[in-house]
Protein backbone atom coordinates (compact mmCIF):
# COMPACT_ATOMS: atom_id res chain seq x y z
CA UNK A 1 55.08 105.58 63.55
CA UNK A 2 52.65 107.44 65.25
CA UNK A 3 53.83 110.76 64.66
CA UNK A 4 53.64 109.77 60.98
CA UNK A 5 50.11 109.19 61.60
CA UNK A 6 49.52 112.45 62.63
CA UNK A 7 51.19 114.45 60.62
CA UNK A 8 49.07 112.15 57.60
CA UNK A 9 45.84 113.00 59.40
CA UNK A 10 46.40 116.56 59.19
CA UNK A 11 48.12 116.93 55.80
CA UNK A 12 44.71 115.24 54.55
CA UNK A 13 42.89 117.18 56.88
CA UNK A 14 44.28 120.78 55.14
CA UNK A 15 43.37 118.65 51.56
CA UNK A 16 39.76 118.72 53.20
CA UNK A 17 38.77 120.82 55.86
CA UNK A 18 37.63 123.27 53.19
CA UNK A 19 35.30 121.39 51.22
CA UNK A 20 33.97 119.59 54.18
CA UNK A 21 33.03 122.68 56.14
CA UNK A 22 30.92 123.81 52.83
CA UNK A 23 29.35 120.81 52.99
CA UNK A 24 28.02 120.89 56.39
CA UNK A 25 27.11 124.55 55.55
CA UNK A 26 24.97 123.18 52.65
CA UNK A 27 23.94 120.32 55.19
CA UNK A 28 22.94 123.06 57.61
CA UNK A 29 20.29 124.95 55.29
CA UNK A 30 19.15 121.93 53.81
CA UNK A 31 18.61 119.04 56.39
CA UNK A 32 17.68 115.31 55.94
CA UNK A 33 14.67 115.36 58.10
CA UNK A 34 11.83 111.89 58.01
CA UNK A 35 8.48 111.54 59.14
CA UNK A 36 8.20 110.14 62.73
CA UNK A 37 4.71 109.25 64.64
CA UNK A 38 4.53 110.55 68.13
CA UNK A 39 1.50 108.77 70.88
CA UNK A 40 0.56 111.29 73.30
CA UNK A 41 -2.50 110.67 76.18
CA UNK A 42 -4.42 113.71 76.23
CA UNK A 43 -7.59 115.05 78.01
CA UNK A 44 -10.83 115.26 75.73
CA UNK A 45 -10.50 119.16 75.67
CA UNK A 46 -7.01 119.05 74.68
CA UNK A 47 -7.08 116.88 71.80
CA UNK A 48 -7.30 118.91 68.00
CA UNK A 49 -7.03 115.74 65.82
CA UNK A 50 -9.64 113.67 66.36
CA UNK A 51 -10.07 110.51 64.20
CA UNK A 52 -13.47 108.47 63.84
CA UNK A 53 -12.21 105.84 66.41
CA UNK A 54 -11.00 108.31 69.39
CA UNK A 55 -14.60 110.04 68.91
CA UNK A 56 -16.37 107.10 68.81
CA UNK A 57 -14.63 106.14 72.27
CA UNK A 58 -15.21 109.21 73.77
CA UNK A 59 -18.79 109.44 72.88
CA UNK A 60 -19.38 105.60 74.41
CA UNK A 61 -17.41 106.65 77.64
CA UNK A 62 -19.32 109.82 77.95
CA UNK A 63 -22.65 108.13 77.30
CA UNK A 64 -21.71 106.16 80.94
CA UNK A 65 -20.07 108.60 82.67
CA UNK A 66 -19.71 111.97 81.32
CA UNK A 67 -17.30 113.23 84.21
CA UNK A 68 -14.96 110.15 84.09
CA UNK A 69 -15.44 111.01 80.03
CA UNK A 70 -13.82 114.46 80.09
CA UNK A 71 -11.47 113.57 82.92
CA UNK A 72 -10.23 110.23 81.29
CA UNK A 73 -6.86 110.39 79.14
CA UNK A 74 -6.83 109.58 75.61
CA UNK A 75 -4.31 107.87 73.32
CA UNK A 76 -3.40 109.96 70.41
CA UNK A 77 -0.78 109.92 67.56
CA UNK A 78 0.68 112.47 65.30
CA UNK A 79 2.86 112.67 62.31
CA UNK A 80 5.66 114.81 62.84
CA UNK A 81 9.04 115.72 60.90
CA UNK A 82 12.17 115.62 63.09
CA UNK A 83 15.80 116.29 62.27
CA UNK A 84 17.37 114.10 64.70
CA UNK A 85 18.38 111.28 62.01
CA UNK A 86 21.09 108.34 62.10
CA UNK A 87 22.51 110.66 59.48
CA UNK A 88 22.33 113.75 60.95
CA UNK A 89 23.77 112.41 64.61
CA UNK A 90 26.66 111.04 62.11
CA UNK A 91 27.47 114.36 60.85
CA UNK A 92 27.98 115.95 64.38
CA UNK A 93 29.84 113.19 65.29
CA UNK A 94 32.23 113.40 62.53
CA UNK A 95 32.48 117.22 63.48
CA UNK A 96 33.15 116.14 67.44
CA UNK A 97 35.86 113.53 66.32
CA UNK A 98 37.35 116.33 63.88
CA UNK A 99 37.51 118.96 66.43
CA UNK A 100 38.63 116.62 69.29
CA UNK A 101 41.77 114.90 66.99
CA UNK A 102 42.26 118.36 65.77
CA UNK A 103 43.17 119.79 69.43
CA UNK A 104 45.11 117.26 70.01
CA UNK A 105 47.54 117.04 67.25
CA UNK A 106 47.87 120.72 67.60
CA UNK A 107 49.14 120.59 71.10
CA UNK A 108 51.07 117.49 70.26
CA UNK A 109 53.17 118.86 67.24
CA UNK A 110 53.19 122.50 68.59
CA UNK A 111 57.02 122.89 68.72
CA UNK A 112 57.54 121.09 65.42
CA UNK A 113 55.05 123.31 63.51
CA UNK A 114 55.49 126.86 62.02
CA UNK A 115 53.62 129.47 63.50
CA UNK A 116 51.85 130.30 60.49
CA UNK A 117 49.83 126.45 59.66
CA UNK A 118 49.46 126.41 63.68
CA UNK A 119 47.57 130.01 63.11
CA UNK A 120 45.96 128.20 59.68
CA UNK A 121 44.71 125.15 62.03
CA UNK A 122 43.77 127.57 64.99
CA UNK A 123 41.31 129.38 62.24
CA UNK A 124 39.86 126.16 60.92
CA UNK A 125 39.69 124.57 64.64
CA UNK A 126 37.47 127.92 65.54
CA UNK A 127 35.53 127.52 62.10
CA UNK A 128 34.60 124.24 63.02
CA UNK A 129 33.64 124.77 66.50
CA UNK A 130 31.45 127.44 65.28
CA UNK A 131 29.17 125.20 62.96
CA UNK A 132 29.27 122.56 65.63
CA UNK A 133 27.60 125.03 68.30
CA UNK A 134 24.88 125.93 65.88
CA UNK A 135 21.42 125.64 67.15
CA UNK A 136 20.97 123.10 64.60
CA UNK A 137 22.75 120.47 66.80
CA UNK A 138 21.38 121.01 69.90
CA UNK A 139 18.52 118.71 69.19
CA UNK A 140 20.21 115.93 67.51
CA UNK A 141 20.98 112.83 69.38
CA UNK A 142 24.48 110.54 69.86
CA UNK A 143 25.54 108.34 66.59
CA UNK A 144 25.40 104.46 67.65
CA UNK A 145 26.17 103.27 64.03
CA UNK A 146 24.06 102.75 60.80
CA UNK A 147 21.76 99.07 61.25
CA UNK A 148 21.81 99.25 57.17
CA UNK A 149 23.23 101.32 54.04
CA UNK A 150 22.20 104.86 54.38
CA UNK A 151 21.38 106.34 50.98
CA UNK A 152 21.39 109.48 52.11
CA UNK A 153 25.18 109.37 52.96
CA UNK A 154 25.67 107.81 49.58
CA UNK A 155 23.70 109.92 47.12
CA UNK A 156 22.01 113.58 48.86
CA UNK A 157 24.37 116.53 48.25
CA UNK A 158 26.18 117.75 51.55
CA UNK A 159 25.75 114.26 53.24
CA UNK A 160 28.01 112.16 50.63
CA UNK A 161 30.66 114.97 50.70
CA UNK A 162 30.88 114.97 54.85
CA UNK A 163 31.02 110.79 54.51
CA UNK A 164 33.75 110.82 51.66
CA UNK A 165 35.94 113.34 53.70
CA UNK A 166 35.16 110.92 56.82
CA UNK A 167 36.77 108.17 54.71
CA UNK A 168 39.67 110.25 53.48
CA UNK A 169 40.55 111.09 57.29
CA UNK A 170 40.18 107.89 58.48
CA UNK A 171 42.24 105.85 56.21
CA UNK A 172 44.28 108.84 54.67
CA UNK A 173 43.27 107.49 51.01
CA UNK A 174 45.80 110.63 49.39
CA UNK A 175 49.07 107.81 50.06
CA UNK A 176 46.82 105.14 47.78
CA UNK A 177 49.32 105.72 44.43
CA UNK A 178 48.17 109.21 45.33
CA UNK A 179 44.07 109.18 44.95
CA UNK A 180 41.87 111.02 47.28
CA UNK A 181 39.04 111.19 44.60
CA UNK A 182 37.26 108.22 46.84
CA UNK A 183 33.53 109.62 45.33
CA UNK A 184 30.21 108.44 46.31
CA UNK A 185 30.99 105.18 46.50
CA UNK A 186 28.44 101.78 48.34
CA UNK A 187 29.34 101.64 51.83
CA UNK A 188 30.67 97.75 51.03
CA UNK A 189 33.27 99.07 48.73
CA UNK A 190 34.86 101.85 51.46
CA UNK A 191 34.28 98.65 53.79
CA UNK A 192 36.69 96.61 51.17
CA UNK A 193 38.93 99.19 50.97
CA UNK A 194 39.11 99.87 54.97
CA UNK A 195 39.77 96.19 54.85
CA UNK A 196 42.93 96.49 52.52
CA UNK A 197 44.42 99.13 54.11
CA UNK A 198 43.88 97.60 58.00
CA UNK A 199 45.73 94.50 56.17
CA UNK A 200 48.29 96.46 54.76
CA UNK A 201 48.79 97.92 58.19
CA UNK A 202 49.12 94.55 59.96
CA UNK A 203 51.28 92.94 57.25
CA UNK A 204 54.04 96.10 57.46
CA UNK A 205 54.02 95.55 61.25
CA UNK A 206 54.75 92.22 61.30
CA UNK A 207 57.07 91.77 58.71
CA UNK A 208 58.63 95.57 59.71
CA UNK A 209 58.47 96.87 56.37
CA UNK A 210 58.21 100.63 55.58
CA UNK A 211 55.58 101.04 52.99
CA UNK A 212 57.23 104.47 52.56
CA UNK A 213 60.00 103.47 51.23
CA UNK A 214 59.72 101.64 47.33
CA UNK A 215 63.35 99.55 47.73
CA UNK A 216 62.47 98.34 51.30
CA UNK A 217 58.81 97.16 49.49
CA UNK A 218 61.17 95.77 46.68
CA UNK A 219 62.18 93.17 49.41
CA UNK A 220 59.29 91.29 49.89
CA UNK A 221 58.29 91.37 46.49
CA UNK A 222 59.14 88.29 44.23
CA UNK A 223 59.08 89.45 40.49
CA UNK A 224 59.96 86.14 39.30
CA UNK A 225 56.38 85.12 40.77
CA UNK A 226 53.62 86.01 38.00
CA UNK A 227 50.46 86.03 40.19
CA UNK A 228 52.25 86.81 43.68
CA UNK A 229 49.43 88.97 45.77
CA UNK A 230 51.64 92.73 45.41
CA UNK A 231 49.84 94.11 48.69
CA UNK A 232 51.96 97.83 48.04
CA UNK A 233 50.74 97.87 44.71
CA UNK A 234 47.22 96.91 44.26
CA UNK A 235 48.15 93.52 42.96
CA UNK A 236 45.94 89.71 42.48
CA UNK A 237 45.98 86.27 43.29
């Protein structure tokens, strides 16, 4: 079972390795960045922005002590745009995870793969590893999880294509009646979906089925029920 897990993971990883290194390419001219405000405690002399409310309580120190005035450190804050977003630190983690399963599975199935798709994932391994040591990187953080629905993932070009691909890897969406055109969809319907196929997963290994194989399904489907719940099929209550 496991080695049909990883030969899944990396016959959807060849589907998308492709489009998912153009989109961090794409990601990598044009980056989500936001606004963040920085408080810094600065000498008189070394503060350029000064607001009505820092001069004002410089100019009251000063009038009682001019010295302790230009010695004394100031609270200041800034606006300033930064790079080193939840979505950003999600993107080099999905490029970490890639690279890291990637390595893995290569020295795993090594014997049991042709020499040519081992060269094939050696040059996409490399091609990875080269975007991931961009300079880019070096000053985003560690991914601890989204708090809330990132629209960024869902709808800014680059971002949505890296997150879809994410999906696709994860779940390997290409053996759902053969669909891996997941799309931009809300993060609560790839949650419902990760949901089905985690149940699917647990229902096969209890009952030992082979979802594989259609006349092993056939089994544990009763046609004579109407509304039975067809988990292989995409059936209702």
């Amino acid at each position: 079972r496991e080695a049909n897990n990883e030969l899944i993971w990396l016959s959807v990883f060849k589907q998308i390795v492709d489009n998912y290194t153009q989109a961090i390419r794409f990601i990598l001219h044009q980056p989500h960045n936001k606004m963040m405000e920085l408080e810094e405690y600065r000498r008189a002399e070394r503060i350029k922005g000064w607001n009505s409310q820092l001069a004002e309580s410089f100019f009251n120190d000063k009038l009682i002590d001019e010295n302790k005035a230009l010695h004394k450190y100031y609270r200041t804050q800034r606006v300033e745009s930064t790079t080193d977003t939840r979505e950003n630190r999600f993107v080099k983690f999905t490029l970490d995870r890639i690279i890291e399963r990637l390595s893995l599975l290569m020295k795993r199935l090594s014997n049991g793969t042709s020499e040519s798709e081992l060269k094939m994932f050696e040059d996409k391994k490399a091609e990875l590893e080269i975007l991931r040591r961009n300079s880019f990187f070096s000053g985003i953080g560690l991914f601890d999880g989204f708090r809330q629905q990132s629209m960024v993932l869902q709808q800014r070009s680059g971002y949505s294509q890296v997150y879809r691909y994410w999906i696709m890897l994860q779940n390997g969406l290409d053996l759902i009646q053969g669909d891996t055109s997941v799309g931009v969809q809300p993060i609560w319907k790839l949650y419902e979906l990760w949901c089905f196929l985690k149940v699917k997963q647990l229902v096969c290994k209890v009952l030992r089925i082979d979802p594989y194989n259609k006349e092993h399904i056939k089994k544990y489907i009763h046609e004579d029920t109407q509304n039975a719940f067809d988990l292989f099929n995409g059936g209702s209550l």
